[in-house]
Protein backbone atom coordinates (compact mmCIF):
# COMPACT_ATOMS: atom_id res chain seq x y z
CA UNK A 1 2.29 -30.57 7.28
CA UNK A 2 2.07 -31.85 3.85
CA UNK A 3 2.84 -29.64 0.67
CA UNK A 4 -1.39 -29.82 -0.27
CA UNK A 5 -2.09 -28.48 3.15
CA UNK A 6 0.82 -26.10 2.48
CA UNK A 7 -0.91 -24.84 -0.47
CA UNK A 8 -4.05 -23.94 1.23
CA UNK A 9 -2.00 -22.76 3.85
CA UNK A 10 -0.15 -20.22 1.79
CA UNK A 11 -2.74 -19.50 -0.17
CA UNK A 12 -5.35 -18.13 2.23
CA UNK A 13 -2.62 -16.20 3.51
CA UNK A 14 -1.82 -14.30 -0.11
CA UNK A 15 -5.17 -13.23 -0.15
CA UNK A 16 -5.56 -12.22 3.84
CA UNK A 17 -2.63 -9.82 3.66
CA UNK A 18 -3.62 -7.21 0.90
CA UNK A 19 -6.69 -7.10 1.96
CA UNK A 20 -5.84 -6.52 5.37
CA UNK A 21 -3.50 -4.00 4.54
CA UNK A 22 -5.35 -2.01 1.99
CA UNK A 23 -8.21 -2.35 4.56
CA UNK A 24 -6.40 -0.34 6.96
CA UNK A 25 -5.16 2.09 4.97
CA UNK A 26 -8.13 3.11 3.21
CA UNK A 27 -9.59 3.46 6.70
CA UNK A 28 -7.45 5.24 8.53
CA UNK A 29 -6.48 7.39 5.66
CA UNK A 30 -9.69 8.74 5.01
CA UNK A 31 -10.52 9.50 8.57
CA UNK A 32 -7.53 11.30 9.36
CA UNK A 33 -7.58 14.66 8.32
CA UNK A 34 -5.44 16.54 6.08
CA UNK A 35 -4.13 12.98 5.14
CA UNK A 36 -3.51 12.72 1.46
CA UNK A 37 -3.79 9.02 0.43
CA UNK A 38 -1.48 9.57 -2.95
CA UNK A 39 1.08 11.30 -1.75
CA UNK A 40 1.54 10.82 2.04
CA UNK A 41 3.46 7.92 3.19
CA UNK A 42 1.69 4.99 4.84
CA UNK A 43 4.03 4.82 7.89
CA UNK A 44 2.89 8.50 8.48
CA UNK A 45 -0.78 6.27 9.73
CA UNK A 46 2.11 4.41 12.08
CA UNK A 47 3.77 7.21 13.48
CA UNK A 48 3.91 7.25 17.73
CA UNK A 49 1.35 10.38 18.78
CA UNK A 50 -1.12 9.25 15.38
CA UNK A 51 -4.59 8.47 16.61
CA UNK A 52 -5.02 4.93 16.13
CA UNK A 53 -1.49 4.25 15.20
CA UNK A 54 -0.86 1.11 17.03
CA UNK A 55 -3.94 -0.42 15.69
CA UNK A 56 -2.43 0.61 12.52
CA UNK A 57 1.05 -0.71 12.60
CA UNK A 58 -0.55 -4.40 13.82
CA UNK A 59 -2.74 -4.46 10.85
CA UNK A 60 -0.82 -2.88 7.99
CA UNK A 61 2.31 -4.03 8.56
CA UNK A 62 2.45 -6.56 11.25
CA UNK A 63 -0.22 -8.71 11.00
CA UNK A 64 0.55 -8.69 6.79
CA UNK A 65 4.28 -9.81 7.63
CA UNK A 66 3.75 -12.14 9.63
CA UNK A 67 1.29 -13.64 6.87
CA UNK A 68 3.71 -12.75 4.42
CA UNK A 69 6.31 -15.18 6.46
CA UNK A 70 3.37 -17.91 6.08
CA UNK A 71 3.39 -17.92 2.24
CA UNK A 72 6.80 -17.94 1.81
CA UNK A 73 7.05 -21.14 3.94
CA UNK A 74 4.37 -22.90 2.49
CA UNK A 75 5.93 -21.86 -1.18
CA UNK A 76 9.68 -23.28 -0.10
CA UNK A 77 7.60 -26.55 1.29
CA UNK A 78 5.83 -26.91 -2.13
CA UNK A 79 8.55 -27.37 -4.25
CA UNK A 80 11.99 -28.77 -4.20
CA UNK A 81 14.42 -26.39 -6.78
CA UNK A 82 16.96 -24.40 -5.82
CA UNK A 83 15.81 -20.63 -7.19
CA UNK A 84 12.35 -21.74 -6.07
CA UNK A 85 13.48 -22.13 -2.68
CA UNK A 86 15.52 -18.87 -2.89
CA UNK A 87 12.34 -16.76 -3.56
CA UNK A 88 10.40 -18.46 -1.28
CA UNK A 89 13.16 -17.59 1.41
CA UNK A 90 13.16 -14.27 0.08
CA UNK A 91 9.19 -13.92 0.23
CA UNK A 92 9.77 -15.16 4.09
CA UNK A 93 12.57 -12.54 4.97
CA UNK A 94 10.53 -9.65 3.38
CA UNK A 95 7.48 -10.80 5.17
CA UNK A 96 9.40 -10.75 8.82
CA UNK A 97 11.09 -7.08 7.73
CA UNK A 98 7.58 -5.93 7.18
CA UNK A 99 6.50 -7.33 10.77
CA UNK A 100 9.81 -5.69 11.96
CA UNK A 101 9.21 -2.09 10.55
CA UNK A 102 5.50 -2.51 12.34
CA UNK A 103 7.30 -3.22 15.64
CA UNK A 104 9.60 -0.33 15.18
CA UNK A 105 7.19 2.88 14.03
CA UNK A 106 8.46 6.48 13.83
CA UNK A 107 8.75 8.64 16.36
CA UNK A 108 8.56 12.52 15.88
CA UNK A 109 10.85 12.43 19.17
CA UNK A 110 13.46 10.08 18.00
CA UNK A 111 15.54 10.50 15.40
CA UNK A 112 16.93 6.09 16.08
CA UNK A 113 12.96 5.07 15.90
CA UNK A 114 13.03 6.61 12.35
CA UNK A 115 15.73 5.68 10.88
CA UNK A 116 15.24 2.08 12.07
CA UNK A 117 11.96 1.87 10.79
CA UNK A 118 12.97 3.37 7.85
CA UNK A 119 15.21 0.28 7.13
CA UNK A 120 13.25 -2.37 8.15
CA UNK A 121 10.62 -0.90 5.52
CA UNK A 122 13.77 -0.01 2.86
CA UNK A 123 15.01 -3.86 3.13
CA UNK A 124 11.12 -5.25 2.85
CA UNK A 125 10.68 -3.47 -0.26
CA UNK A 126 14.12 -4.18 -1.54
CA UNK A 127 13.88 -8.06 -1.42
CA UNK A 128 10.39 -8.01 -2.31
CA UNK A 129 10.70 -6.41 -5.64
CA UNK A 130 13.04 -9.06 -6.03
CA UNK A 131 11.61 -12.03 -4.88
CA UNK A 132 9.25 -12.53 -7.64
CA UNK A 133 11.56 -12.66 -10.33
CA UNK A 134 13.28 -15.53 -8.75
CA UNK A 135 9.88 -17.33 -8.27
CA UNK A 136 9.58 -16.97 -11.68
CA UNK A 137 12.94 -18.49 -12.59
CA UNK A 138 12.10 -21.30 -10.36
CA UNK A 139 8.52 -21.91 -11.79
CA UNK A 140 9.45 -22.87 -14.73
CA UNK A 141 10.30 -26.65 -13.52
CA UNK A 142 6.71 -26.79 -11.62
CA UNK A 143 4.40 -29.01 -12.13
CA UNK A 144 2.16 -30.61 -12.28
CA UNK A 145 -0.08 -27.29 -11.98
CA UNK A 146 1.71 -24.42 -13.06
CA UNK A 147 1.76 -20.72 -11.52
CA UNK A 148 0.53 -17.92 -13.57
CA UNK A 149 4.61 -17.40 -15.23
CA UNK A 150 3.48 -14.35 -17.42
CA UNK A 151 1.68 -12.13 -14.45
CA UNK A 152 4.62 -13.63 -12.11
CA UNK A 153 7.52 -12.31 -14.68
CA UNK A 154 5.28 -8.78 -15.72
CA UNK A 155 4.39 -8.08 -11.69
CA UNK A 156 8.28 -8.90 -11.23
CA UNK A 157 9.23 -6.49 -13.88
CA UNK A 158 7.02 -3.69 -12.46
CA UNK A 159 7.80 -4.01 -8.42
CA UNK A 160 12.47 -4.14 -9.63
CA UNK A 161 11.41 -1.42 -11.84
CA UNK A 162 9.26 0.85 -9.65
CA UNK A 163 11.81 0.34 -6.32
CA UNK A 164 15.42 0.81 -8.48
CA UNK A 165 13.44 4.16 -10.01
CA UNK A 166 12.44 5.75 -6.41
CA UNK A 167 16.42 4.56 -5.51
CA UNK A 168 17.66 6.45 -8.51
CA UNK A 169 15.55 9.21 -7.94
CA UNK A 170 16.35 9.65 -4.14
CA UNK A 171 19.09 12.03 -4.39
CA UNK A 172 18.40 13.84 -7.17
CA UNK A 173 14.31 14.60 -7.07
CA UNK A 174 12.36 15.23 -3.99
CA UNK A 175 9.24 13.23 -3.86
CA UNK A 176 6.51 12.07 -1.76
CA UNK A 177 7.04 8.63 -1.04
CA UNK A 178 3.74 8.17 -1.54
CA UNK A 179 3.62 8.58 -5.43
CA UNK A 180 6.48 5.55 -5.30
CA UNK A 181 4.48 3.42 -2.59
CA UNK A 182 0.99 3.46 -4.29
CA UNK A 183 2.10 1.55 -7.92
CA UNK A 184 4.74 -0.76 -5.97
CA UNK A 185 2.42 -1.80 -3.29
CA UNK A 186 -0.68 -2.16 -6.36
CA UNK A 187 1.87 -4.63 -8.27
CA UNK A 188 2.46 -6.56 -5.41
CA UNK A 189 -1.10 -6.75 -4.15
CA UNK A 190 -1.65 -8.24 -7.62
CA UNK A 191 1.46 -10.75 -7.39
CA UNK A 192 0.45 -11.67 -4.08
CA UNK A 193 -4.05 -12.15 -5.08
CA UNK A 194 -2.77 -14.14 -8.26
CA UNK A 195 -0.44 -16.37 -6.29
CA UNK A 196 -3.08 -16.92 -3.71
CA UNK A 197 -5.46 -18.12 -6.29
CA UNK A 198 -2.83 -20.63 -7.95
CA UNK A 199 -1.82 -21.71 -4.81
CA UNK A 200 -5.84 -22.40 -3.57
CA UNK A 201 -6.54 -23.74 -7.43
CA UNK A 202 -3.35 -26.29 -6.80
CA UNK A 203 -4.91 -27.45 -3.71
CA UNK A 204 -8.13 -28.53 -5.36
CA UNK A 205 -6.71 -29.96 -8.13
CA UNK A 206 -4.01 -31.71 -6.42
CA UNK A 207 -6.87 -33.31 -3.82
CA UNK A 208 -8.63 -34.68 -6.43
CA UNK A 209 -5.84 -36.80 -7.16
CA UNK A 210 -5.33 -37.90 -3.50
CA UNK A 211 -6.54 -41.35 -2.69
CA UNK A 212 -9.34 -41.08 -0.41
């Protein structure tokens, strides 16, 4: 596939993930009871013995990865440099850790099902509050249409800052995940809706200069 089919590509799948996920959640959340959609963890929705939870786990974190694993290969086809390509590979392994930790929910019976899922989600997070910094770093040689550098570097900023403070804060402060989850998952959503857009504005402008 060409890097302007690529584009589209990646694009629609930017956009397709958030929504999906945010979809779900809002869904299930509010029609679980007791469920407190600040506070309470969203692989609580996921957990074995949660009405609905399968359906759940495919479409918040499944589904999303493996769409995740789309736009990082259509980003690393797009563009040649070598921290470009790095991000790109990191947007692809944090996109197949987030399919992973949807393959592996919790179980209230196993102590191995959490703590495995609990990784797979750790290591997603981890190399996706990365990932977009080294985008960034990588953008800066990309042309002819540019990414959005300024929303790429401040949504990079926020998702390093918000996942090294919930680290920090681990095993000193009790906390709900959720409070953590909501503003890092928010920034990302963001990243991933502007990216989408670029990507999908790169493919029209690039096909107008495609011979017909």
């Amino acid at each position: 596939m060409r890097a302007l089919g690529w584009r589209r590509v990646a694009g629609l799948a930017a956009l397709a993930a958030p929504l999906l996920m945010w979809s779900e959640f809002l869904t299930m959340g509010i029609s679980r009871h007791g469920y407190n959609l600040v506070t309470r963890p969203f692989s609580d929705l996921a957990t074995r013995g949660t009405p609905h939870a399968d359906l759940f786990a495919l479409g918040f974190f499944f589904v999303p990865g493996l769409l995740t694993v789309v736009l990082g290969v259509g980003l690393y086809a797009i563009s040649s440099g070598q921290a470009w390509r790095i991000g790109a590979v990191m947007v692809t392994t944090s996109g197949a850790f987030l399919a992973a930790a949807g393959a592996f929910p919790q179980d209230p019976n196993s102590i191995v099902a959490g703590l495995l899922h609990g990784t797979m989600a750790q290591t997603c997070f981890a190399i996706a509050s990365a990932a977009p910094l080294v985008l960034f770093v990588g953008s800066r040689s990309h042309t002819p249409f540019g990414p959005p550098r300024r929303l790429w570097l401040a949504a990079g900023i926020a998702a390093f800052a918000i996942e090294a403070l919930a680290i920090a804060l681990r095993p000193l402060l009790p906390y709900p995940d959720g409070l953590f989850q909501r503003p890092f998952t928010l920034v990302l959503t963001i990243w991933f809706i502007t990216t989408g857009a670029w990507l999908l504005r790169g493919h029209r402008f690039e096909g107008l200069s495609v011979p017909a």
